[in-house]
N, C-alpha and C. Protein backbone atom coordinates (compact mmCIF):
# COMPACT_ATOMS: atom_id res chain seq x y z
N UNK A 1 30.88 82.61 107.93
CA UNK A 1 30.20 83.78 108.48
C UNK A 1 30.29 83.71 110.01
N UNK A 2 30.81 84.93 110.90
CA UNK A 2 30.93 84.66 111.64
C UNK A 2 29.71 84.82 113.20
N UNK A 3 29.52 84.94 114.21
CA UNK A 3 28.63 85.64 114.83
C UNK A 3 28.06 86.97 114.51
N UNK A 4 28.72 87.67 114.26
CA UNK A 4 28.53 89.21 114.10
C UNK A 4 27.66 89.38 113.27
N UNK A 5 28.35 88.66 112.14
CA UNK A 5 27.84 88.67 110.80
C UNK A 5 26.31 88.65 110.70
N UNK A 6 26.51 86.88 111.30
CA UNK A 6 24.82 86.47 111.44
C UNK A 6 24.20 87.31 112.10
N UNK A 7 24.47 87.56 113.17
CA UNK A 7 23.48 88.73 113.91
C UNK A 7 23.01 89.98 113.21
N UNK A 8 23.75 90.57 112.54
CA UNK A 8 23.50 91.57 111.76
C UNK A 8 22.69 91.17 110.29
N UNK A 9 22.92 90.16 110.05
CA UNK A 9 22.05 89.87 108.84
C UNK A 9 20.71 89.17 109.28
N UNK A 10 20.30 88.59 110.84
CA UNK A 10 19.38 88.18 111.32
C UNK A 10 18.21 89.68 111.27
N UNK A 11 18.93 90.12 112.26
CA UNK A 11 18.97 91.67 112.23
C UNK A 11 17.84 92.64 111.06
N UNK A 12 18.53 92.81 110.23
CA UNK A 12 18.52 93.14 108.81
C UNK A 12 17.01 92.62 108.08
N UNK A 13 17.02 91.22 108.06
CA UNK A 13 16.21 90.25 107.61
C UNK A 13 15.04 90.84 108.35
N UNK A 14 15.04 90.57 109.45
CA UNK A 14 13.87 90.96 110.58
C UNK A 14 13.45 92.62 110.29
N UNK A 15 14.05 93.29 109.71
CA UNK A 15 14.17 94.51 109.94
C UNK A 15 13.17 94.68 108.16
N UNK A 16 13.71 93.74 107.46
CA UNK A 16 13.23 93.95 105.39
C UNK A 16 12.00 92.98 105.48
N UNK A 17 11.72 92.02 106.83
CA UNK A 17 10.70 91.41 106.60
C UNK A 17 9.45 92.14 107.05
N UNK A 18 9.50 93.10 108.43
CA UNK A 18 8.77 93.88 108.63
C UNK A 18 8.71 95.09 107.95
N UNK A 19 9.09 95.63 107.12
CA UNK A 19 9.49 96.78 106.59
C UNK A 19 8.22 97.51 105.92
N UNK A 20 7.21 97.03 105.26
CA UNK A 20 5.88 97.67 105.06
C UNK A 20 5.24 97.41 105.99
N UNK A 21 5.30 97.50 107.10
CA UNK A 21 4.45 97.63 108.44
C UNK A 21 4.82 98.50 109.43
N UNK A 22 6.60 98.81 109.11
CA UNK A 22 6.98 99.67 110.35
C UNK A 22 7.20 101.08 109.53
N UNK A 23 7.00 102.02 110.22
CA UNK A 23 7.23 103.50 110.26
C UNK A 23 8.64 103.50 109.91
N UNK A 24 9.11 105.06 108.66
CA UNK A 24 10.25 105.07 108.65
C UNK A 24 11.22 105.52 109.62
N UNK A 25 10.43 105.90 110.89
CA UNK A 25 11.28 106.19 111.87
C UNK A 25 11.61 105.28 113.14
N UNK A 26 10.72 103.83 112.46
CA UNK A 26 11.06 103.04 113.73
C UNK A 26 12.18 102.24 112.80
N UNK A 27 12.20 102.01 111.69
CA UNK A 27 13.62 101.33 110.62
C UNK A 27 14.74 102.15 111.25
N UNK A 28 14.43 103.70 111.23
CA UNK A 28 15.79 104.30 111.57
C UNK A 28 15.92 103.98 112.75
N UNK A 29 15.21 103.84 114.15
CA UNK A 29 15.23 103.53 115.09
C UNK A 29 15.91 102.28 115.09
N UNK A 30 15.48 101.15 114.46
CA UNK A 30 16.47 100.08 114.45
C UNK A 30 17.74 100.26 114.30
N UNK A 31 18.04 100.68 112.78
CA UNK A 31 18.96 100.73 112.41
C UNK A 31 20.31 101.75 112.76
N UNK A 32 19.67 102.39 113.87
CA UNK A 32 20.88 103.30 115.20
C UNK A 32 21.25 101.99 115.69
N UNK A 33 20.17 101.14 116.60
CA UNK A 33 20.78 100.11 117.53
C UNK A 33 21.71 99.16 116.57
N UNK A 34 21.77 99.40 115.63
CA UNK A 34 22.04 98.06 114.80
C UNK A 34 23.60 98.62 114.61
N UNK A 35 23.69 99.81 114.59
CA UNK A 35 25.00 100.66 114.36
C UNK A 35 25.93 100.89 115.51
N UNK A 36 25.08 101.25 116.65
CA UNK A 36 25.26 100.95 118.09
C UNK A 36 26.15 99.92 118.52
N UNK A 37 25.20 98.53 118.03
CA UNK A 37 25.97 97.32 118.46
C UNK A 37 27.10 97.22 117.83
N UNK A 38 27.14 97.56 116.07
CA UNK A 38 28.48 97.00 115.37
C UNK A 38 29.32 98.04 116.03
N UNK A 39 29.32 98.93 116.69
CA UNK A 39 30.46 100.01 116.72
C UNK A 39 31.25 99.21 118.20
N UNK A 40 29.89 98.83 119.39
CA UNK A 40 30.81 98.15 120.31
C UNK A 40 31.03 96.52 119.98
N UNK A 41 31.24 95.85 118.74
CA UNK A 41 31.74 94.86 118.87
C UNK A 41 32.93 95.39 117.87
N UNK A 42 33.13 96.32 117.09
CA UNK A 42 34.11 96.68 116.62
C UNK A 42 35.32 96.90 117.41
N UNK A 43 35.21 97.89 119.22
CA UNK A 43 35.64 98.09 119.99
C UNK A 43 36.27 96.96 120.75
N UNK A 44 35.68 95.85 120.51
CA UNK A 44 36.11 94.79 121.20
C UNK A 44 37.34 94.03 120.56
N UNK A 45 38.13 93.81 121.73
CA UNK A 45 39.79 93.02 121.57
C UNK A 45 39.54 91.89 120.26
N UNK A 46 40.05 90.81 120.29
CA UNK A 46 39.46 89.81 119.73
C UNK A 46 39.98 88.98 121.30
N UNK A 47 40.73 88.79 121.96
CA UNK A 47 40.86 88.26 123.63
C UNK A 47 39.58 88.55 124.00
N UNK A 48 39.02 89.80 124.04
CA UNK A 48 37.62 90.11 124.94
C UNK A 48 36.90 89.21 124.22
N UNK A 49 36.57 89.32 122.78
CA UNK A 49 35.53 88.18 122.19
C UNK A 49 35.66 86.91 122.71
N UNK A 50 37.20 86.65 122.52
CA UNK A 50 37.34 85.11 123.11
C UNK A 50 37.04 84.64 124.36
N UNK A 51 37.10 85.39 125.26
CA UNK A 51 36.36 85.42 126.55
C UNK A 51 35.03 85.31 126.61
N UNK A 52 34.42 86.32 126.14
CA UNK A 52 33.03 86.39 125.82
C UNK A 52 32.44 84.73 125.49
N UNK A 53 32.62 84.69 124.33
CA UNK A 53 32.29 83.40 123.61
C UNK A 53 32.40 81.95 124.70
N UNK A 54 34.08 82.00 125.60
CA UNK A 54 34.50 80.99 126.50
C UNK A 54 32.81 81.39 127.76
N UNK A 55 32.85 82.50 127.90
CA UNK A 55 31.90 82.80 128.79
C UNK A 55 30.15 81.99 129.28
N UNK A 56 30.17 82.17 127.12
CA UNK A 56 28.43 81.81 126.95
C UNK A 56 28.59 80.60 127.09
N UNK A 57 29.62 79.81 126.50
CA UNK A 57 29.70 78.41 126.38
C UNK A 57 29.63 77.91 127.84
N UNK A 58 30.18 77.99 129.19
CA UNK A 58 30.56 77.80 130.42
C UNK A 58 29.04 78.29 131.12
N UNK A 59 28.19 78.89 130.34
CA UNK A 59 26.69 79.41 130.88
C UNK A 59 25.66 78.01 130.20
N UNK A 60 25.90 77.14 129.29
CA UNK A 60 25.33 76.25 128.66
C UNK A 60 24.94 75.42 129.42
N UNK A 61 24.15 74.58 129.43
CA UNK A 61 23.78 73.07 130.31
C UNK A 61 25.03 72.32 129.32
N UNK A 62 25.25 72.25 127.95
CA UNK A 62 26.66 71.52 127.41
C UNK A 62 27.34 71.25 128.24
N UNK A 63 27.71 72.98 128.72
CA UNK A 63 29.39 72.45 129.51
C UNK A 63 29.04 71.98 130.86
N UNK A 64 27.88 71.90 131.15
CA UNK A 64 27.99 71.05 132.55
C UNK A 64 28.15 69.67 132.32
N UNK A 65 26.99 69.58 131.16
CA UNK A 65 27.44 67.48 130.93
C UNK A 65 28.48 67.05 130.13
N UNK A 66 29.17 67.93 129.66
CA UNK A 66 30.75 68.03 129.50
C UNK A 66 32.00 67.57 130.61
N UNK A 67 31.36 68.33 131.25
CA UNK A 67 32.18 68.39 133.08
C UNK A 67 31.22 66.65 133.50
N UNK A 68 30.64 66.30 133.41
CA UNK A 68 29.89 65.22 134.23
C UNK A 68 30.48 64.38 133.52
N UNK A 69 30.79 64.28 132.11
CA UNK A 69 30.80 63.08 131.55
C UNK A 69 32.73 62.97 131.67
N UNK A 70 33.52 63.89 131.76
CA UNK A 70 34.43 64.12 132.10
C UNK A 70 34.98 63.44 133.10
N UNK A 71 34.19 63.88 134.53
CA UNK A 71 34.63 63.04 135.64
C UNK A 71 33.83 61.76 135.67
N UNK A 72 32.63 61.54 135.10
CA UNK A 72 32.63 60.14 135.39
C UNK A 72 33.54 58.74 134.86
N UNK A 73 33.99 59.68 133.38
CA UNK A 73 34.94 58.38 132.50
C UNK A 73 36.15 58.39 133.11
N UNK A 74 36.94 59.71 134.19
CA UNK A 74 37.88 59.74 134.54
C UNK A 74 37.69 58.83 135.55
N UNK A 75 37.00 58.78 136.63
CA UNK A 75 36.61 57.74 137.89
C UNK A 75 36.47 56.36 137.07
N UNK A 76 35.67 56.06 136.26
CA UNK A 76 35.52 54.73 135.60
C UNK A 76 36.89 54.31 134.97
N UNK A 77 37.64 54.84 134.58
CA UNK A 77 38.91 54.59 133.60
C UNK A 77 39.56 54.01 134.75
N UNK A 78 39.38 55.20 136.04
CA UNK A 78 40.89 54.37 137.00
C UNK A 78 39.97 53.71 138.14
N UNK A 79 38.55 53.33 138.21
CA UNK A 79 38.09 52.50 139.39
C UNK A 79 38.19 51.19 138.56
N UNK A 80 37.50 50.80 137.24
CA UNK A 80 37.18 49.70 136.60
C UNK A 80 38.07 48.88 135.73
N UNK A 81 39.05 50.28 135.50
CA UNK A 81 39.97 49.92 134.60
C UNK A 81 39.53 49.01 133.54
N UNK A 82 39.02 49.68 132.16
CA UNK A 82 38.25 48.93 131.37
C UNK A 82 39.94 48.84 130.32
N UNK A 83 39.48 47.21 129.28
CA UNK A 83 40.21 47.07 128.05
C UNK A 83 41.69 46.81 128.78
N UNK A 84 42.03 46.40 130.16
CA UNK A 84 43.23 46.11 130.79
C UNK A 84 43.98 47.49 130.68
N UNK A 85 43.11 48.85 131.04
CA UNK A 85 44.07 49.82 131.74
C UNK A 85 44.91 49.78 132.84
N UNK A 86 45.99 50.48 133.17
CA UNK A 86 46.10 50.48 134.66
C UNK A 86 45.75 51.57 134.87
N UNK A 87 45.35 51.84 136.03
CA UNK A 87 45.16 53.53 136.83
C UNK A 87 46.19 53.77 137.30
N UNK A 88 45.54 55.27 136.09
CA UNK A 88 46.80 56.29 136.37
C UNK A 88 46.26 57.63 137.16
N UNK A 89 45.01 57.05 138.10
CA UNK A 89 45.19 58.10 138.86
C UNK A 89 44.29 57.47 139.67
N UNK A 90 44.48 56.79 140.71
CA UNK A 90 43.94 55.72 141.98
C UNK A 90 43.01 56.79 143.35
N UNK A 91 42.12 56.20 143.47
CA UNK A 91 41.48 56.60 144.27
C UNK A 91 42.03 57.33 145.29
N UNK A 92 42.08 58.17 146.37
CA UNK A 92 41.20 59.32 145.93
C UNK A 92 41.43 60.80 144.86
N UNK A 93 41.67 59.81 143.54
CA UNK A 93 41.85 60.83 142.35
C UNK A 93 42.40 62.11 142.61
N UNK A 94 43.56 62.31 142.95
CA UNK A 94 44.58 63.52 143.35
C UNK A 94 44.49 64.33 142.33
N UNK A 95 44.59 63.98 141.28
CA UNK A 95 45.03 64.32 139.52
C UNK A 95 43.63 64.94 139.28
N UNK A 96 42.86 64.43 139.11
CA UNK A 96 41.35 64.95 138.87
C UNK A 96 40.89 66.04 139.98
N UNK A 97 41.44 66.32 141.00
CA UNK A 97 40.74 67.28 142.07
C UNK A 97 41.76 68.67 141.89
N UNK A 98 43.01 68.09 141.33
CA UNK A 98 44.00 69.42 140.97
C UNK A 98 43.38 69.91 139.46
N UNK A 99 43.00 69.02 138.35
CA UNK A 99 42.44 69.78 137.19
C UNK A 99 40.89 70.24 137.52
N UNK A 100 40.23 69.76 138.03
CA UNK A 100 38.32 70.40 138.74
C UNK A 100 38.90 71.67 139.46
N UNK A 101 40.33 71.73 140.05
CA UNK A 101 40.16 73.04 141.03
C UNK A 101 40.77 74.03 139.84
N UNK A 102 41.70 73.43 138.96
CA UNK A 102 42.33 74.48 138.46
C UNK A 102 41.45 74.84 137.25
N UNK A 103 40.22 73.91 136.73
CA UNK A 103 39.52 74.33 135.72
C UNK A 103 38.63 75.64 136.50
N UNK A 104 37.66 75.08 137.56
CA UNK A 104 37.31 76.22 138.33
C UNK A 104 37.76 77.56 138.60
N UNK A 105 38.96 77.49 138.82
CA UNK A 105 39.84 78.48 138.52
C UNK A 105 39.22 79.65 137.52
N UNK A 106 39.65 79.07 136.40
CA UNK A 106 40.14 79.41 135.04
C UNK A 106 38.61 79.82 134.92
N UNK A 107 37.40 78.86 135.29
CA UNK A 107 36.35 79.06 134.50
C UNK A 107 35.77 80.59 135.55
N UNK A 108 35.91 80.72 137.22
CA UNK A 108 35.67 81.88 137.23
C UNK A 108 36.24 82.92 136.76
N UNK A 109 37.78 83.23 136.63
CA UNK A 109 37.79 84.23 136.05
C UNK A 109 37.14 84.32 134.45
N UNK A 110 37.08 83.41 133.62
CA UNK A 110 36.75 84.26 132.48
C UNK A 110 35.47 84.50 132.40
N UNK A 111 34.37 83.98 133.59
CA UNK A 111 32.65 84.62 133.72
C UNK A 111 32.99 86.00 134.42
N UNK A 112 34.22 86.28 135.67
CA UNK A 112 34.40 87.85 135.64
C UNK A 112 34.79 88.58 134.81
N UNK A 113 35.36 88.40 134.15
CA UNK A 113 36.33 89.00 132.93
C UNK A 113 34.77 90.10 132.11
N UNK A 114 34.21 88.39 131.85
CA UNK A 114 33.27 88.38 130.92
C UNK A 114 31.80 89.49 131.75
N UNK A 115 31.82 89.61 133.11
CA UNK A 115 30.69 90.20 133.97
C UNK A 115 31.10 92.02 133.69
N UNK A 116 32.66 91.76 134.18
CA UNK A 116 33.25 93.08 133.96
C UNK A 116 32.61 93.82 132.82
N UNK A 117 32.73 93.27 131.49
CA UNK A 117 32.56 94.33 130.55
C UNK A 117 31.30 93.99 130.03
N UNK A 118 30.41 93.42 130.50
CA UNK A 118 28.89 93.40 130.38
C UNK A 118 28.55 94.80 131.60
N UNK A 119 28.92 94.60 132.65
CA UNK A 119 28.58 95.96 133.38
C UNK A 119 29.28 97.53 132.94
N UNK A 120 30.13 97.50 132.42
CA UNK A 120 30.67 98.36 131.69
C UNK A 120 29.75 99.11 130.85
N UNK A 121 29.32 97.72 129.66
CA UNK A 121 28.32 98.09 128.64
C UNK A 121 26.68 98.60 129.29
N UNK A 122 26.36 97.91 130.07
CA UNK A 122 25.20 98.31 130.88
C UNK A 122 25.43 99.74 131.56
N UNK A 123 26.51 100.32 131.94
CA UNK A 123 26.95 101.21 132.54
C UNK A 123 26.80 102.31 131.56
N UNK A 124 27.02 102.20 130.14
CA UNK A 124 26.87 103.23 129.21
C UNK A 124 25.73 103.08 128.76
N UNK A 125 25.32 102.17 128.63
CA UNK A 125 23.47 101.92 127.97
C UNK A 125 22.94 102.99 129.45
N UNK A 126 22.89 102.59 130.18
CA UNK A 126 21.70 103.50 131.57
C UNK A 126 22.37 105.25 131.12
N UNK A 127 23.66 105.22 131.17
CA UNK A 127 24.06 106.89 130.78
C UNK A 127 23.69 107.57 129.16
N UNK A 128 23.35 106.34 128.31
CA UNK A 128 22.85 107.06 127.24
C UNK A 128 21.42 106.80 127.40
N UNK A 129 20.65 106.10 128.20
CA UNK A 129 19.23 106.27 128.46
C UNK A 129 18.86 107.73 129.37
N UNK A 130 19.63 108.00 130.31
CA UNK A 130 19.95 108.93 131.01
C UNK A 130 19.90 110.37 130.16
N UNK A 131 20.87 110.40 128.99
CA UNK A 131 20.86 111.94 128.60
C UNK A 131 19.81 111.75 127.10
N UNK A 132 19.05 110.58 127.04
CA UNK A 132 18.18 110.46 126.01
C UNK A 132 16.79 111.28 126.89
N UNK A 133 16.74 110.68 128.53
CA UNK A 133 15.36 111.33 129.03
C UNK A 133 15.50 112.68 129.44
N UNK A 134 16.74 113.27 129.52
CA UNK A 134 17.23 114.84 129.58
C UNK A 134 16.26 115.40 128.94
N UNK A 135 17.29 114.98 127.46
CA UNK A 135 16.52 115.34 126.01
C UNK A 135 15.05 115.27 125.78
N UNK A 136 14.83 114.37 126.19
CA UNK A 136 12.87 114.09 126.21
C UNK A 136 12.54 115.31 126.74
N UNK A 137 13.04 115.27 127.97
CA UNK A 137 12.52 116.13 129.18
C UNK A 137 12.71 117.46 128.93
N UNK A 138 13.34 118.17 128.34
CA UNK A 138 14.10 119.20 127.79
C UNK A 138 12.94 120.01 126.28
N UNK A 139 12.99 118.85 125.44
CA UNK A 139 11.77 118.99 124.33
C UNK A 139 10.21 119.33 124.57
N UNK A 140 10.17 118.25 126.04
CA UNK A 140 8.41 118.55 126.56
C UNK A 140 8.24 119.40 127.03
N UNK A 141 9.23 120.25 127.54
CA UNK A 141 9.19 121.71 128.41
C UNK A 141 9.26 122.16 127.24
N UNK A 142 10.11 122.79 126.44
CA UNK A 142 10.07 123.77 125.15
C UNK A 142 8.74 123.47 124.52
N UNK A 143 7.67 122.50 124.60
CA UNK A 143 6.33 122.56 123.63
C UNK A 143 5.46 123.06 124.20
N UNK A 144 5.72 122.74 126.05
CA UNK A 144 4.68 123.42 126.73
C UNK A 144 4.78 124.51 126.51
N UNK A 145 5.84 125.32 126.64
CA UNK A 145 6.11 126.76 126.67
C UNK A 145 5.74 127.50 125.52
N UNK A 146 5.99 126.72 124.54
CA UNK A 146 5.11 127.01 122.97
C UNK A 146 3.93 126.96 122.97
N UNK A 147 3.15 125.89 123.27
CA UNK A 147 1.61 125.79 123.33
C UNK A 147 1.26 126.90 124.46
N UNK A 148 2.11 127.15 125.58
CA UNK A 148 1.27 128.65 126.48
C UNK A 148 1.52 129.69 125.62
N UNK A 149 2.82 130.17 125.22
CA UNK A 149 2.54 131.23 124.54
C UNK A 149 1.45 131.30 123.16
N UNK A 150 1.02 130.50 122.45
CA UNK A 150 -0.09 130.29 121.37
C UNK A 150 -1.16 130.43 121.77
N UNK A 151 -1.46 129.41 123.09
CA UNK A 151 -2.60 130.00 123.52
C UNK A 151 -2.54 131.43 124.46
N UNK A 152 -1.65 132.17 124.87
CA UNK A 152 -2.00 133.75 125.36
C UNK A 152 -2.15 134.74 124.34
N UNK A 153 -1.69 133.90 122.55
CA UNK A 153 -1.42 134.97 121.97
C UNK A 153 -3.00 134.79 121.12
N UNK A 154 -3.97 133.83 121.47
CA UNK A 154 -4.37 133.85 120.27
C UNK A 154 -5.92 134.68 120.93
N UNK A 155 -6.20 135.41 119.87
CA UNK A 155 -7.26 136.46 120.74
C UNK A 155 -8.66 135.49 121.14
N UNK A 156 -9.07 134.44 120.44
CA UNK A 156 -10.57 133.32 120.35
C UNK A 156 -10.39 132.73 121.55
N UNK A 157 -8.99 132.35 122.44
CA UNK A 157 -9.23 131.74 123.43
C UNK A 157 -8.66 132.61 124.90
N UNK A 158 -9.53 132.12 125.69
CA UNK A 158 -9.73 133.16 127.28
C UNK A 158 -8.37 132.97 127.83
N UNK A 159 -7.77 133.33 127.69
CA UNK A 159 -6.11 133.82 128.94
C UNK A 159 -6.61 133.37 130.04
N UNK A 160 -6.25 132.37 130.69
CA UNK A 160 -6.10 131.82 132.44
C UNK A 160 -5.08 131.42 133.02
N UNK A 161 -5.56 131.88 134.37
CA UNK A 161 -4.00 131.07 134.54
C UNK A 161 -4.10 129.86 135.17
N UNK A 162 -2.98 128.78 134.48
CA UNK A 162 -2.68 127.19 134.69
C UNK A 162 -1.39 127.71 135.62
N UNK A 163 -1.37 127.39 136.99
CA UNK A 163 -0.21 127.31 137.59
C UNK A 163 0.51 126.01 137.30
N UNK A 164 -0.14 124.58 136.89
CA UNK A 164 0.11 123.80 136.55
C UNK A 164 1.21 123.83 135.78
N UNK A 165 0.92 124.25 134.50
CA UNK A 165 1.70 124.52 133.03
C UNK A 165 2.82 125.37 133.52
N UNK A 166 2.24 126.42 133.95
CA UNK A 166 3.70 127.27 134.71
C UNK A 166 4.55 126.55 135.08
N UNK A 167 4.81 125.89 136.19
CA UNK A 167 5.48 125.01 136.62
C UNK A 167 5.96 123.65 135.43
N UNK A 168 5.44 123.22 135.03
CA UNK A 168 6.00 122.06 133.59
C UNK A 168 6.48 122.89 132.69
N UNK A 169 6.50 124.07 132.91
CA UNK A 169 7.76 124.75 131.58
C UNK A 169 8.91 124.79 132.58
N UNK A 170 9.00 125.11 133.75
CA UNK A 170 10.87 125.09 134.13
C UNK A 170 11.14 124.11 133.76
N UNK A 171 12.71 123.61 133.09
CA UNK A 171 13.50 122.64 133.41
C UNK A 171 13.63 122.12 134.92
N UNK A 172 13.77 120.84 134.63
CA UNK A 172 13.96 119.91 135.59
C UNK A 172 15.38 120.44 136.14
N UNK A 173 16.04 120.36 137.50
CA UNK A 173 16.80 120.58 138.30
C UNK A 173 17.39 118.99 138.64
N UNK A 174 18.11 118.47 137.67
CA UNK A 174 18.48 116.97 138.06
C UNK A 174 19.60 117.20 139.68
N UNK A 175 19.85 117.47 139.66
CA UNK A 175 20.75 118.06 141.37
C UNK A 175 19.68 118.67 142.51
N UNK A 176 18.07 118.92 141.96
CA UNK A 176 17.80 119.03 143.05
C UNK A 176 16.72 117.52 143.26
N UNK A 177 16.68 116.81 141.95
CA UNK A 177 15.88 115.66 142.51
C UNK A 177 16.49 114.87 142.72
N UNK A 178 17.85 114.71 142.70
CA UNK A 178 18.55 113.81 143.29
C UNK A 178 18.83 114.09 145.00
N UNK A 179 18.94 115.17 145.34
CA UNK A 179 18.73 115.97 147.14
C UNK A 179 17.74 115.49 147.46
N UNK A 180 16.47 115.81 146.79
CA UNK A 180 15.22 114.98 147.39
C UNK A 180 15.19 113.59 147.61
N UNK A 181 15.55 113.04 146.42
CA UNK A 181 15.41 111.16 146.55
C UNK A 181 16.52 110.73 147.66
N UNK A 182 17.57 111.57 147.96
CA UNK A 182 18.17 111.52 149.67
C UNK A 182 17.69 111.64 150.30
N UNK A 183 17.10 113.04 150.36
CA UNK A 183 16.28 113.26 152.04
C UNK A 183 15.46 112.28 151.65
N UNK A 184 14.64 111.98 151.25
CA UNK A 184 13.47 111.04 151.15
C UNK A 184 13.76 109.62 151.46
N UNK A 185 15.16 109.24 151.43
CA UNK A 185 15.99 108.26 151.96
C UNK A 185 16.12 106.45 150.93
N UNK A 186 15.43 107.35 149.36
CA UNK A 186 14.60 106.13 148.79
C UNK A 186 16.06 106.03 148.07
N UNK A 187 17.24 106.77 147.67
CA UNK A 187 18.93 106.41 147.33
C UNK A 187 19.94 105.60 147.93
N UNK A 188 19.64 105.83 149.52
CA UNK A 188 19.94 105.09 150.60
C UNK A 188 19.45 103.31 150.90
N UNK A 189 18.11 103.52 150.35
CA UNK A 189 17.38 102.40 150.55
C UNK A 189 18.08 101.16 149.44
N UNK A 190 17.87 101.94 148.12
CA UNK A 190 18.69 101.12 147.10
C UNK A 190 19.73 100.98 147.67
N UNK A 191 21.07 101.57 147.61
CA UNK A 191 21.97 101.13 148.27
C UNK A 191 22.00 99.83 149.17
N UNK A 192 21.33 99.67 150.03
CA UNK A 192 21.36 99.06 151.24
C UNK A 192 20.43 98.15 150.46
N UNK A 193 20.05 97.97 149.60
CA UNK A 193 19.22 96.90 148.92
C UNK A 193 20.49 96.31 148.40
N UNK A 194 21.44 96.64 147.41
CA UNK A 194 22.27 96.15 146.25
C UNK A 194 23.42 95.08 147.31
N UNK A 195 23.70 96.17 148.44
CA UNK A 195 24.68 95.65 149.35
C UNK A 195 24.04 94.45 150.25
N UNK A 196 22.70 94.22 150.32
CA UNK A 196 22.15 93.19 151.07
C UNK A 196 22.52 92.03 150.08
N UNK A 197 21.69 92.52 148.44
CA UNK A 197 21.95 91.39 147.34
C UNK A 197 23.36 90.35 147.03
N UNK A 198 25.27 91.64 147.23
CA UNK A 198 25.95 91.69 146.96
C UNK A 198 26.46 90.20 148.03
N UNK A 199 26.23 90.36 149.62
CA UNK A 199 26.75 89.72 150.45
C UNK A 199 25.50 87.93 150.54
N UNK A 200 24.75 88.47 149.73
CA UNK A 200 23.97 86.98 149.74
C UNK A 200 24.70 86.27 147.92
C-alpha cells in the first residue's frame, strides 16, 4: 500500500469513525477535499512524487544524522585507519568536500523543485478560496435582497428605511477594493513586507 493509499484510507477511517456525529454536509465537505487531493496527486509525474518524497526525507532530523554519521566514519576511516585500512582520502579530505558540495548541490535543488510546486498548489488553493468567498459574497447579497423585499412586501411589518441593508445588497466591486487597499497603501506595505522577508 502505497502513501496515497494510506492517506486516503486514514482519511476515510477518520471520516466512518466520526460519521454519527458529523452532519451530512460536513462528510460531503470532506469528501470534496478528499477528491480534491486524489485528483492533484493523480496530476502528479511519478519524477514530481519522487522529488517530493526525496524532499520530506532531506526535511527529517534522519537525514541530518545520516549526513553526521557519514562524515564522521569518513574522517575516522582515513584519520585512524581502523582494521589496517589505508586512507583513501588523507587529510584535508578533498574527496569528502567534493561529495558534501555536490550532495548540497543536488539536495538544494530537489527542496526547490519540491518548493516550486508546493507554491503552485498554494497558488490554486488561495484562487479557489478566492472565487469560493465571491460565491459566499454573492449568496449573502441575494438573501439580503430577499429578506428586504419580504419585509416591504409583508403588510404586519412597518416599511423603513435601512440605508444600511441598501448598501449590503450591491455586489461587491472586487476592482474597486483592490484601488482602495492601494491608495490606502496597505498592498504596497505587503509587498515591501514579502521583499524585506525574501532578502533576509
Amino acid at each position: 500500500m502505497n502513501d496515497d493509499q494510506k492517506h486516503d484510507r486514514r482519511l476515510k477511517d477518520a471520516t466512518q469513525g466520526a460519521g454519527h456525529s458529523l452532519s451530512d454536509r460536513i462528510d460531503q465537505n470532506i469528501e470534496s477535499m478528499a477528491a480534491l487531493q486524489r485528483r492533484e496527486r493523480e496530476k502528479t509525474s511519478a519524477s514530481q512524487q519522487l522529488v517530493e518524497r526525496l524532499s520530506r526525507f532531506i526535511g527529517r532530523p534522519a537525514f541530518l544524522l545520516c549526513v553526521l554519521v557519514f562524515v564522521i566514519g569518513w574522517v575516522g576511516a582515513n584519520v585512524g585507519t581502523p582494521f589496517g585500512m589505508t586512507s583513501f582520502d588523507p587529510p584535508p579530505f578533498e574527496m569528502l568536500d567534493g561529495l558534501l558540495t555536490f550532495s548540497a548541490l543536488v539536495t538544494a535543488i530537489i527542496v526547490l523543485i519540491a518548493q516550486n510546486r508546493q507554491t503552485k498548489r498554494e497558488q490554486q488553493h488561495r484562487h479557489l478560496d478566492l472565487q469560493v468567498s465571491l460565491l459566499t459574497e454573492q449568496k449573502v447579497t441575494k438573501v439580503i435582497q430577499l429578506v428586504e423585499d419580504l419585509r416591504r412586501d409583508m403588510p404586519m411589518v412597518k416599511d423603513r428605511d435601512d440605508p444600511q441593508a441598501t448598501e449590503l445588497q450591491q455586489t461587491t466591486d472586487t476592482a474597486a477594493v483592490v484601488s482602495a487597499l492601494e491608495e490606502g497603501g496597505l498592498i504596497n506595505e505587503v509587498d515591501r513586507l514579502e521583499d524585506k522577508e525574501d532578502k533576509t
